[in-house]
N, C-alpha and C. Protein backbone atom coordinates (compact mmCIF):
# COMPACT_ATOMS: atom_id res chain seq x y z
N UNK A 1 0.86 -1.17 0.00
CA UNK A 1 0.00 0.00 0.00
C UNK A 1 0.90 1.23 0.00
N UNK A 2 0.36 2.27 -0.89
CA UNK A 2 1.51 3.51 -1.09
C UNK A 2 0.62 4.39 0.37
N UNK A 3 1.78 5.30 0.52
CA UNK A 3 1.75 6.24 1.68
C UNK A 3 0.85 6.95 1.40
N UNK A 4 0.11 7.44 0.38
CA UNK A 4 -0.95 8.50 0.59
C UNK A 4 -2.52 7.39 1.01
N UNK A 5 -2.42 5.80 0.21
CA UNK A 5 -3.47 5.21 0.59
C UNK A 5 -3.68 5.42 1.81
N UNK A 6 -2.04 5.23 2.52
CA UNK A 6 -2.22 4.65 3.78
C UNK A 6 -2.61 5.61 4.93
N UNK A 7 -2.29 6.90 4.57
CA UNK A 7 -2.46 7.93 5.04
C UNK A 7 -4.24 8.44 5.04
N UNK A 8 -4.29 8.12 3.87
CA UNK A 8 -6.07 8.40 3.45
C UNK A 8 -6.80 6.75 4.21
N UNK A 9 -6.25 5.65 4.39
CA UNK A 9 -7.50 5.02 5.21
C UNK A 9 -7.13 5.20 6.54
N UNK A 10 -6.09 5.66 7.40
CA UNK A 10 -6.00 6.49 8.97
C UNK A 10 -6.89 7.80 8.97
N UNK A 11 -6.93 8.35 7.87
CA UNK A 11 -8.11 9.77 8.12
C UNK A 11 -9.54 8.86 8.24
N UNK A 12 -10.01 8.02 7.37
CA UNK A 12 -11.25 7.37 7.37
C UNK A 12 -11.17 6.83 8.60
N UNK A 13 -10.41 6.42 9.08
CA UNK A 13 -10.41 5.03 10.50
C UNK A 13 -10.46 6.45 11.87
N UNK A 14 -9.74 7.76 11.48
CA UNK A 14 -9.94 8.35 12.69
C UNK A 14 -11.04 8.77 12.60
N UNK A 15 -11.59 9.45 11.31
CA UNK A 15 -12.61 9.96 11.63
C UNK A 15 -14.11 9.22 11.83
N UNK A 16 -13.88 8.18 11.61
CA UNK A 16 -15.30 7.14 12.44
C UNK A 16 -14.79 7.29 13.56
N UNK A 17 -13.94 7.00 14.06
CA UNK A 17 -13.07 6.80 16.10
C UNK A 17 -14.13 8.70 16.21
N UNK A 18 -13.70 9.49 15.70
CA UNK A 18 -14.18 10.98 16.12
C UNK A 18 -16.07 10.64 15.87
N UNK A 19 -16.24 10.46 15.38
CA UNK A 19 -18.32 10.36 14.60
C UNK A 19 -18.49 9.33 15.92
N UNK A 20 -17.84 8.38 16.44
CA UNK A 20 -18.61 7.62 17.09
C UNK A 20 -18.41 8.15 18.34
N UNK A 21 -17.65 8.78 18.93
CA UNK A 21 -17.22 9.23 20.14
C UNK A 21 -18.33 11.02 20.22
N UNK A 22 -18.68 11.31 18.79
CA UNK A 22 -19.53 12.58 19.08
C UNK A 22 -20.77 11.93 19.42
N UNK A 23 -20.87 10.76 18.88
CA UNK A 23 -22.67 9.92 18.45
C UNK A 23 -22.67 9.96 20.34
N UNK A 24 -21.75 9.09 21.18
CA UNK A 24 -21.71 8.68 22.06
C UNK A 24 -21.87 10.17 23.15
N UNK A 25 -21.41 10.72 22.87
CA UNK A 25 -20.95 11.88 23.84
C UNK A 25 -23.28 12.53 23.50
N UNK A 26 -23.05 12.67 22.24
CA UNK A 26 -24.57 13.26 22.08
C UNK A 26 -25.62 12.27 22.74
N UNK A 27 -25.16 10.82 23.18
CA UNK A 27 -26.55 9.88 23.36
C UNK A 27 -26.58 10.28 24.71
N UNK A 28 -25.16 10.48 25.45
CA UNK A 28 -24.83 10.63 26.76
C UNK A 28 -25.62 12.41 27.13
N UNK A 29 -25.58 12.72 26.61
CA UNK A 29 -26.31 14.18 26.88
C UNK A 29 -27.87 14.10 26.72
N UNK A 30 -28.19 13.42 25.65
CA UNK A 30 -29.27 13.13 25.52
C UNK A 30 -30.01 12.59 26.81
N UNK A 31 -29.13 11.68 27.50
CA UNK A 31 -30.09 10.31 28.20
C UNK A 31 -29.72 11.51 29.49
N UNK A 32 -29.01 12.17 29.89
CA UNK A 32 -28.62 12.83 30.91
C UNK A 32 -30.49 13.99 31.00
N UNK A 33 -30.31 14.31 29.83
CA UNK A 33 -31.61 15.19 29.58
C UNK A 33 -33.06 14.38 30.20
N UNK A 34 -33.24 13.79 30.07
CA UNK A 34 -34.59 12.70 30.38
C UNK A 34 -34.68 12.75 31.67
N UNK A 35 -35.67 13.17 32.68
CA UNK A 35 -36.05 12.88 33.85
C UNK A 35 -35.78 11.64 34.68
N UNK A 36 -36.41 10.56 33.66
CA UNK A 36 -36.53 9.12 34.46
C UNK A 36 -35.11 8.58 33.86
N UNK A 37 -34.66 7.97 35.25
CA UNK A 37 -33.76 7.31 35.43
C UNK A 37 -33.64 5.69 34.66
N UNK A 38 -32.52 5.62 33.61
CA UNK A 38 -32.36 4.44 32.77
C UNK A 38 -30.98 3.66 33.61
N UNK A 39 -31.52 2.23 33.64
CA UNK A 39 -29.74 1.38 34.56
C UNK A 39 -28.84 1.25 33.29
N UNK A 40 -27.17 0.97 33.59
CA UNK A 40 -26.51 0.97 32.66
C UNK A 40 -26.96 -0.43 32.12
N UNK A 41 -26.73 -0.45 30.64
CA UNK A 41 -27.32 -2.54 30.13
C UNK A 41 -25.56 -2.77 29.39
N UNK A 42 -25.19 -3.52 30.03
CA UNK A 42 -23.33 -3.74 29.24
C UNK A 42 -23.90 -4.14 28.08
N UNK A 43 -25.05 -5.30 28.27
CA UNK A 43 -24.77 -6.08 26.94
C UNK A 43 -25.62 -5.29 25.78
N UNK A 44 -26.26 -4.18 26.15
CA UNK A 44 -26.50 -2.81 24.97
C UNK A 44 -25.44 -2.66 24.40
N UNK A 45 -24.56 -2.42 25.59
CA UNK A 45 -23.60 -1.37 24.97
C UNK A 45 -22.57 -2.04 24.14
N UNK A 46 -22.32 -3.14 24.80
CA UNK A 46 -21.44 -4.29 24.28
C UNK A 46 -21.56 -4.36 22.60
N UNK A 47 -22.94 -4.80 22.64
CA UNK A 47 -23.67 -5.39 20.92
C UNK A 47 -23.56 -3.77 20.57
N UNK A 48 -23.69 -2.56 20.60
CA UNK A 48 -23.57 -1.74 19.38
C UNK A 48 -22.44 -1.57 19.42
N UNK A 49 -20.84 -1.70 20.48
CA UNK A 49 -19.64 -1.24 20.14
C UNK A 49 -19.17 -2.30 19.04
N UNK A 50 -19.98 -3.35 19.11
CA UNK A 50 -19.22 -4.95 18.24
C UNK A 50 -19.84 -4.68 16.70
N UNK A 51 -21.30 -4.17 17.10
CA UNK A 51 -21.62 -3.83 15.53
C UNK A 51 -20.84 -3.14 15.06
N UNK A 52 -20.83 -1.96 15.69
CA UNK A 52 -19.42 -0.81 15.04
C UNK A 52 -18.32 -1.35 14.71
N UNK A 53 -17.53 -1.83 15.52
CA UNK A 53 -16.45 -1.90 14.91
C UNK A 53 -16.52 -3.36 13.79
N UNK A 54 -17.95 -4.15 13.42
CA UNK A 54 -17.25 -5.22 12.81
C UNK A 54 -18.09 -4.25 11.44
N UNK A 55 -19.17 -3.57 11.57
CA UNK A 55 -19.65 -2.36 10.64
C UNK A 55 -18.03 -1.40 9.99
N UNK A 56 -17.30 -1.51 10.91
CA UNK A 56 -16.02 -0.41 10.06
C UNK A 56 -15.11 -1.22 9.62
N UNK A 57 -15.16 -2.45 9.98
CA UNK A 57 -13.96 -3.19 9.31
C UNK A 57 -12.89 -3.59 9.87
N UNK A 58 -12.61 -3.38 11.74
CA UNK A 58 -11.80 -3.47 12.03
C UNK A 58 -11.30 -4.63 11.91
N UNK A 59 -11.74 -5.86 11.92
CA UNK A 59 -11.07 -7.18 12.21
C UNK A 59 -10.94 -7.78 10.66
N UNK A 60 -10.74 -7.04 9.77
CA UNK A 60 -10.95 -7.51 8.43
C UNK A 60 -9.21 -7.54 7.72
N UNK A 61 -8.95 -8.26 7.44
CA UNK A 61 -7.27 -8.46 7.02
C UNK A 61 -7.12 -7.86 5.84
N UNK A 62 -6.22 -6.97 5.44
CA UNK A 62 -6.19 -6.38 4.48
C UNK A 62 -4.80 -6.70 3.56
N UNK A 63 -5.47 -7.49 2.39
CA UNK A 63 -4.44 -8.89 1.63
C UNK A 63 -3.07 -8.15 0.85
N UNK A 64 -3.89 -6.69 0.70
CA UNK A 64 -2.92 -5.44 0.15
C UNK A 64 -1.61 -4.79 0.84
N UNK A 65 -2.06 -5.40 2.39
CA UNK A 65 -1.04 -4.22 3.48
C UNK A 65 0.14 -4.77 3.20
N UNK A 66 0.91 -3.68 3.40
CA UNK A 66 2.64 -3.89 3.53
C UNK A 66 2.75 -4.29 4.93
N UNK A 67 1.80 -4.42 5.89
CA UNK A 67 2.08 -4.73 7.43
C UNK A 67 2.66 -5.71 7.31
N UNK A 68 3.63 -6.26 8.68
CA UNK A 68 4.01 -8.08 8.53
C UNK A 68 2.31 -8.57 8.95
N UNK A 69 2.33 -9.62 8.25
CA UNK A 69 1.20 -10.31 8.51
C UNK A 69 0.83 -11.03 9.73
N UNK A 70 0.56 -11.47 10.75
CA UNK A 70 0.18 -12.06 11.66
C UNK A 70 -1.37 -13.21 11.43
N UNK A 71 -1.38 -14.45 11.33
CA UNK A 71 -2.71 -15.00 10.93
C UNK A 71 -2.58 -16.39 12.29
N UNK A 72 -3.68 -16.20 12.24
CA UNK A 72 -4.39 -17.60 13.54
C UNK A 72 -5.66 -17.92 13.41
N UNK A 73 -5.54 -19.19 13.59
CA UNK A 73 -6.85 -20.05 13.38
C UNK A 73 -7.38 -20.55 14.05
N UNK A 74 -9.12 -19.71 14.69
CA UNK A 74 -9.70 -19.97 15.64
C UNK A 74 -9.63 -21.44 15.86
N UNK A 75 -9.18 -22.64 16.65
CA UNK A 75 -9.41 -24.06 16.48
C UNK A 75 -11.24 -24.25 16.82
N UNK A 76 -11.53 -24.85 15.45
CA UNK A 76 -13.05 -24.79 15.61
C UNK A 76 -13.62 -25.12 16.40
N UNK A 77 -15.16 -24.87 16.64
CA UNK A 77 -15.56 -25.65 18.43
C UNK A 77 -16.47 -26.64 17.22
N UNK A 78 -16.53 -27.80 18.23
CA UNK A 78 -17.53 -28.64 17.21
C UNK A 78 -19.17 -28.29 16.87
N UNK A 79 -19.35 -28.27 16.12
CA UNK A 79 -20.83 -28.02 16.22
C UNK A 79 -22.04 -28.85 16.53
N UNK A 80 -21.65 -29.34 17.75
CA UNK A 80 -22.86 -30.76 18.89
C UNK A 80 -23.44 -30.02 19.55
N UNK A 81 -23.65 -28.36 19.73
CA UNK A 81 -23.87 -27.72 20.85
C UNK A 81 -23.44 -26.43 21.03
N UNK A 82 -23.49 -25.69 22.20
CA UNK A 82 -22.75 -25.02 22.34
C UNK A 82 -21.89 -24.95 22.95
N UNK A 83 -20.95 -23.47 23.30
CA UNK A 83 -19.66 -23.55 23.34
C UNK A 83 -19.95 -23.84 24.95
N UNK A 84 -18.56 -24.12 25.19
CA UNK A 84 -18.73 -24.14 27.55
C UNK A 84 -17.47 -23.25 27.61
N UNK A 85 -16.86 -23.32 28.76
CA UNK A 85 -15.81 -22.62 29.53
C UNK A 85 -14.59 -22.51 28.85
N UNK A 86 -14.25 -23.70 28.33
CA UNK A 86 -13.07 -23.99 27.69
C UNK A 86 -12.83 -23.49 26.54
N UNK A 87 -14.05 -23.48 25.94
CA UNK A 87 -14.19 -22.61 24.43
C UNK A 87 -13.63 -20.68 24.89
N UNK A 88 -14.48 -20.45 25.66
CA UNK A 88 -14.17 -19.12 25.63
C UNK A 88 -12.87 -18.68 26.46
N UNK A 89 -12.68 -19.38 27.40
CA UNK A 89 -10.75 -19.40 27.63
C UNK A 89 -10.38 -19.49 26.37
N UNK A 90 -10.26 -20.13 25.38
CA UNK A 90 -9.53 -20.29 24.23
C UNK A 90 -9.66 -18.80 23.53
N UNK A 91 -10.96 -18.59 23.13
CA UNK A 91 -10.85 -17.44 22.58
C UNK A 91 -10.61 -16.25 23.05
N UNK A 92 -10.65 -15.98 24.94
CA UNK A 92 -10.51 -14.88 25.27
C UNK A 92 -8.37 -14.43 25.01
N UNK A 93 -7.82 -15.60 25.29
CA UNK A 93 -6.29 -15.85 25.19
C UNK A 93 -5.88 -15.46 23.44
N UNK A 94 -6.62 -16.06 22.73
CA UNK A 94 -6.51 -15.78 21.45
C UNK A 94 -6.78 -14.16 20.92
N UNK A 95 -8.01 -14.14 21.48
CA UNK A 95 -8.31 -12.42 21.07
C UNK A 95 -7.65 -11.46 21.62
N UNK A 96 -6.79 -12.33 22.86
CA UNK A 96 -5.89 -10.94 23.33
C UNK A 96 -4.53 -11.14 23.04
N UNK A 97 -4.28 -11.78 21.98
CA UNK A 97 -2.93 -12.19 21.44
C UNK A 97 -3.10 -11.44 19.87
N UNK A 98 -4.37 -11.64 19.26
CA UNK A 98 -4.48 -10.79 17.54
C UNK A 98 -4.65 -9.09 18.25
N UNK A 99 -5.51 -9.07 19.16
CA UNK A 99 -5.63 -7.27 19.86
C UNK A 99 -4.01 -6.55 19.53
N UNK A 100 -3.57 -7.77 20.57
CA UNK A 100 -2.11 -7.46 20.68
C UNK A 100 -1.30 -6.80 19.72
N UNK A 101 -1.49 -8.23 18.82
CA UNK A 101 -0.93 -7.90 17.39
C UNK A 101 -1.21 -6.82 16.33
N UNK A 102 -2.71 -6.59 16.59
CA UNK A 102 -3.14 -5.45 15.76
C UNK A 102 -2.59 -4.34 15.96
N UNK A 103 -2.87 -3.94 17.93
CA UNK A 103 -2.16 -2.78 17.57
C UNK A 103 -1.07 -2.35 17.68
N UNK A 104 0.10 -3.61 17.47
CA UNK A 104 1.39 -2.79 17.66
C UNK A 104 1.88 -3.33 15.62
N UNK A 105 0.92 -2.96 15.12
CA UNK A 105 1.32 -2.65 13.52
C UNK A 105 1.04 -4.09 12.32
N UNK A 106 1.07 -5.44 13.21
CA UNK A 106 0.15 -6.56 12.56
C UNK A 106 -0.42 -6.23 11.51
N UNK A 107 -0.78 -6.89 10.26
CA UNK A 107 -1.82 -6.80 9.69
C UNK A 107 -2.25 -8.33 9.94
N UNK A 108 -3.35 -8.16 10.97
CA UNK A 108 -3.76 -9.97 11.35
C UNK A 108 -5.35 -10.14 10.85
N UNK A 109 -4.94 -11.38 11.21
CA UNK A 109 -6.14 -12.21 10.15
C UNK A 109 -6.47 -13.19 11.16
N UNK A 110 -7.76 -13.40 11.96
CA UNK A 110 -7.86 -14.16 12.72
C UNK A 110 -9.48 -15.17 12.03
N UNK A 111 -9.35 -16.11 11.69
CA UNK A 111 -10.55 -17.39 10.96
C UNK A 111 -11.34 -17.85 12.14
N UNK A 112 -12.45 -17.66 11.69
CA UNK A 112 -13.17 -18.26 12.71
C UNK A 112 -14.04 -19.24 11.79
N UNK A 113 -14.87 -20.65 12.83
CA UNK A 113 -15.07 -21.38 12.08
C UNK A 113 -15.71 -22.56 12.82
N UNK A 114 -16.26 -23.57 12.06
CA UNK A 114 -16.82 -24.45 12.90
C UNK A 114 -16.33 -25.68 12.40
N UNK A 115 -16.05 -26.79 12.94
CA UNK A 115 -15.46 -28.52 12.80
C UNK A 115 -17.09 -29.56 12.92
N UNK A 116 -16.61 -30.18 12.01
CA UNK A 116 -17.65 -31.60 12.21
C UNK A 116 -17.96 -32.51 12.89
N UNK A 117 -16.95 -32.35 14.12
CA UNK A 117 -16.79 -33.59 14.90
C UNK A 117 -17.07 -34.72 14.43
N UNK A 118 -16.60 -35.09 13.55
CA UNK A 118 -17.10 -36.38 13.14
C UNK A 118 -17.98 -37.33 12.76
N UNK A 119 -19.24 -36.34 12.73
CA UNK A 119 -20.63 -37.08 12.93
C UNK A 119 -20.98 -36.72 11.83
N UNK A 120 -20.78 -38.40 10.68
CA UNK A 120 -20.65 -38.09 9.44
C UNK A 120 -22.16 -37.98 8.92
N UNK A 121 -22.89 -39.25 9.97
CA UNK A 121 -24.37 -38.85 9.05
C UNK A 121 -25.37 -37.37 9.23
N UNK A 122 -25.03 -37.04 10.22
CA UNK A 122 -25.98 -35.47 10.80
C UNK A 122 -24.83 -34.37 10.59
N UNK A 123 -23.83 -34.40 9.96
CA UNK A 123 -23.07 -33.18 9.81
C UNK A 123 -24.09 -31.82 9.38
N UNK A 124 -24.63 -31.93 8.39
CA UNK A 124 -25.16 -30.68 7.85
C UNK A 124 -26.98 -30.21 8.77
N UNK A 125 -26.99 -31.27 9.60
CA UNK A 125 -28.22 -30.94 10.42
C UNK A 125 -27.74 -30.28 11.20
N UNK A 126 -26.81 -30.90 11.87
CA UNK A 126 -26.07 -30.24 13.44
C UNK A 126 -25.31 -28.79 12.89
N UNK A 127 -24.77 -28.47 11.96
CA UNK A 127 -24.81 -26.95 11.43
C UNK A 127 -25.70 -26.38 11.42
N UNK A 128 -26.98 -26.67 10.74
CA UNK A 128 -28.07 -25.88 10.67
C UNK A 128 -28.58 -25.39 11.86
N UNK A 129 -28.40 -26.79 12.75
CA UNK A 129 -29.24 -26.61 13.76
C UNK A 129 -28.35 -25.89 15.04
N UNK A 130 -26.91 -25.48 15.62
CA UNK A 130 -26.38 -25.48 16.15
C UNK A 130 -25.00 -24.10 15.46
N UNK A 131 -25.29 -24.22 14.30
CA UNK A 131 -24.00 -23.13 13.52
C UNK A 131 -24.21 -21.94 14.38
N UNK A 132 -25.41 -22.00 14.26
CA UNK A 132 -25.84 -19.88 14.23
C UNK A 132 -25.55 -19.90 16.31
N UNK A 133 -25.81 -20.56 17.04
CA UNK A 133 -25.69 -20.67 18.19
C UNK A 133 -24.36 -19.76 18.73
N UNK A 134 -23.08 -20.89 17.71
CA UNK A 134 -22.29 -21.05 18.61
C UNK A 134 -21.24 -19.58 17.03
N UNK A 135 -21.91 -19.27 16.55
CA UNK A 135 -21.06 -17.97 16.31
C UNK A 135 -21.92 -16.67 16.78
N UNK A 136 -23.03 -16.88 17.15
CA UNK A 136 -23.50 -15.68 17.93
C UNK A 136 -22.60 -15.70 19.56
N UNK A 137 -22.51 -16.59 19.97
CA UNK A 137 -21.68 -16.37 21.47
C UNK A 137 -20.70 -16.46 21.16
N UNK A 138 -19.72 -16.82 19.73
CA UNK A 138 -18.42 -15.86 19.60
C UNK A 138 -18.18 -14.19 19.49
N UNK A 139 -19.34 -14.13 18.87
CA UNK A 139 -19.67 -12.41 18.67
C UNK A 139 -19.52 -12.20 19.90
N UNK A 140 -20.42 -12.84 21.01
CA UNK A 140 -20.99 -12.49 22.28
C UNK A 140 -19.61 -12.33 23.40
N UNK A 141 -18.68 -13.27 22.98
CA UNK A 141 -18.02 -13.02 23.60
C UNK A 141 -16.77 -11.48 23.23
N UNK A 142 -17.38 -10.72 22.13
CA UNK A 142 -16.53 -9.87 21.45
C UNK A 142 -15.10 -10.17 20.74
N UNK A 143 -14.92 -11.66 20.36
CA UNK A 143 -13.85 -12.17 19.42
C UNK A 143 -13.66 -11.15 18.02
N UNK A 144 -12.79 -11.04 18.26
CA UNK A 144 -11.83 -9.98 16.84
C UNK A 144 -11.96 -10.76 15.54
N UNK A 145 -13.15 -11.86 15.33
CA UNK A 145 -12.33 -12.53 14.01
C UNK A 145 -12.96 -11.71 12.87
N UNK A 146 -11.90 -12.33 11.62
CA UNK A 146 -12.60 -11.79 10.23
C UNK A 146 -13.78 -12.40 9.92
N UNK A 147 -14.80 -12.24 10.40
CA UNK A 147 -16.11 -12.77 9.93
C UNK A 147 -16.14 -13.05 8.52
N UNK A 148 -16.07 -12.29 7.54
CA UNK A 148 -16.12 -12.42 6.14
C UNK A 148 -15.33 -14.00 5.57
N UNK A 149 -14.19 -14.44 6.35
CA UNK A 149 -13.66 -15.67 5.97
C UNK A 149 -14.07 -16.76 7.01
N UNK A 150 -15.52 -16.73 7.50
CA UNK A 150 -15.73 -17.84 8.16
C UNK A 150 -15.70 -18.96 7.68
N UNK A 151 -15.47 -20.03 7.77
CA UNK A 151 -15.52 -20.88 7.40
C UNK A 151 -15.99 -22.66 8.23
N UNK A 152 -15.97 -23.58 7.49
CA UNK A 152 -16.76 -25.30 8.02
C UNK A 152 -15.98 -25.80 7.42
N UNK A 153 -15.52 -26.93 8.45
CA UNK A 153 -14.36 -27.53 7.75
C UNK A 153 -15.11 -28.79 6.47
N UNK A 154 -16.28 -28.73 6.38
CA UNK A 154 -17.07 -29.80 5.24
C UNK A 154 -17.26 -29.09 3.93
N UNK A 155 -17.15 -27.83 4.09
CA UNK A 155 -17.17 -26.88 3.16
C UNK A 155 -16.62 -27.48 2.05
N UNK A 156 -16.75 -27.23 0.96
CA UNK A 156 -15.84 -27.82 -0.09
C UNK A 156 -14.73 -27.13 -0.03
N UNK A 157 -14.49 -25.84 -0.27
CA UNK A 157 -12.99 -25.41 -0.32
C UNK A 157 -11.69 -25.95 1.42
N UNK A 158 -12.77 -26.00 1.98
CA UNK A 158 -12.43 -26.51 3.18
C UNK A 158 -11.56 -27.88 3.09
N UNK A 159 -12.18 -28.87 2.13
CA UNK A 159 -12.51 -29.88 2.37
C UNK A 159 -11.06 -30.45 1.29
N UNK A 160 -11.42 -29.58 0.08
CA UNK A 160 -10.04 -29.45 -0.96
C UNK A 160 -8.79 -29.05 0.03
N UNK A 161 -8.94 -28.02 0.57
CA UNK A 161 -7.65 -27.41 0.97
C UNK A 161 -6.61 -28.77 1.87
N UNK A 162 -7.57 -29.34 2.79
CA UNK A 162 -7.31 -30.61 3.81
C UNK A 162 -6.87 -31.48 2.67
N UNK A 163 -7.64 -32.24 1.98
CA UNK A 163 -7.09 -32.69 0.96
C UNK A 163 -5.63 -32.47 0.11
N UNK A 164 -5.44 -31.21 -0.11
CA UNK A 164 -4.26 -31.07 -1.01
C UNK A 164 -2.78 -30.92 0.33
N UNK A 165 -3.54 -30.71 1.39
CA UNK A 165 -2.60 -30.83 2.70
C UNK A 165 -2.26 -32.29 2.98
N UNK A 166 -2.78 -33.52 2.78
CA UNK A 166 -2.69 -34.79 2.98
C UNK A 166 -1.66 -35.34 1.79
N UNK A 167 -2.05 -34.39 1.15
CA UNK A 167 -1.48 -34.96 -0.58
C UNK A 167 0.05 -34.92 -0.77
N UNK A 168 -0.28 -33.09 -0.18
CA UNK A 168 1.41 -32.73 -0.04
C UNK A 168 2.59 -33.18 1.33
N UNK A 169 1.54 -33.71 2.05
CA UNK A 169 2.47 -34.33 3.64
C UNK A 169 2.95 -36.01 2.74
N UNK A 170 2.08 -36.50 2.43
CA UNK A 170 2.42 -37.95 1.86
C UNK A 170 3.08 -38.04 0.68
N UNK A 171 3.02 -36.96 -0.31
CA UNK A 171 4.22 -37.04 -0.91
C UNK A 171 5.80 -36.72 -0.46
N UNK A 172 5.58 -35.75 0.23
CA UNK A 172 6.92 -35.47 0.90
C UNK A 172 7.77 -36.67 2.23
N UNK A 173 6.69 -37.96 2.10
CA UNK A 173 6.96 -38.90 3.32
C UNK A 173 6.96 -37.97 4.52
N UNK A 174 6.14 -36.92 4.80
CA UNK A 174 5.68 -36.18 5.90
C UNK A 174 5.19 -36.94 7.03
N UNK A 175 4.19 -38.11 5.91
CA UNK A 175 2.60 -38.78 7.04
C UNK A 175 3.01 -40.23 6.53
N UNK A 176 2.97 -41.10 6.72
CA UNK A 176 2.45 -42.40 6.35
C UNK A 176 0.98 -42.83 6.44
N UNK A 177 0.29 -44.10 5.60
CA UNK A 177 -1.28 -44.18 5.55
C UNK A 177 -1.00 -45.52 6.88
């Protein structure tokens, strides 16, 4: 990316940081104005800071940057259910390792995604029925990933990529069958 791009998407990136901090400062005057007393709700506030920033693009990898790259791969949770304790230890350690990375100059790329566990005959039920669950309480938990490259590991490109990874370990006498 040349220096004036880069210069021209830091004016765009500050000046949403400035629009959302006036929006905020005006809701805060606003609600101050109103007689009756409103309690603070985190998880209000939570879900519109996550819309925003996944609305501006922050967690989105940009394939163009001259940044060093930084990339990690959410390890999928299976899709039998939802997530428990262990899931979100994972991701809270993870999201504060790409944070990390982002802002000391990263251009990171963090995949989020769901696994089959194995359950070859109900694979595409237990997605349907269980997908949307367990990436709403990744949102929920405010995970940094690139949403746009979510991905299932049954997916076909998914499914190729594993494939041409088996292909290239066993030709190289990497793996034995």
């Amino acid at each position: 990316m040349n220096p004036s791009m880069a210069r021209e998407k830091e004016l765009k990136r500050q000046k949403a940081l400035e629009k959302a901090a006036k929006l905020q400062a005006q809701q805060a005057s606003n609600n101050q104005k109103k007689s009756e007393k409103k309690m603070y709700s985190p998880t209000a506030v939570e879900k519109s800071w996550y819309a925003w920033w996944e609305k501006s693009g922050f967690f989105v990898a940009d394939a163009k940057s001259s940044k060093p790259p930084f990339v990690i791969v959410l390890p999928p949770p299976n899709v039998i259910g939802a997530l428990h304790i262990g899931h979100a230890l994972t991701v809270a350690i993870e999201d504060m390792i790409v944070r990390w990375r982002r802002i000391s100059g990263y251009n990171t790329l963090w995949v989020p995604g769901m696994d089959h566990a194995g359950i070859a005959t109900q694979v595409w039920d237990w997605k349907n029925k269980y997908g949307g669950t367990i990436l709403q309480q990744l949102r929920g938990l405010g995970a940094s990933l690139d949403w746009s490259r979510e991905c299932f590991t049954m997916d076909e490109k998914s499914s190729r990529a594993v494939t041409e990874a088996f292909v290239r370990l066993n030709k190289n006498n990497l793996i034995k069958r």
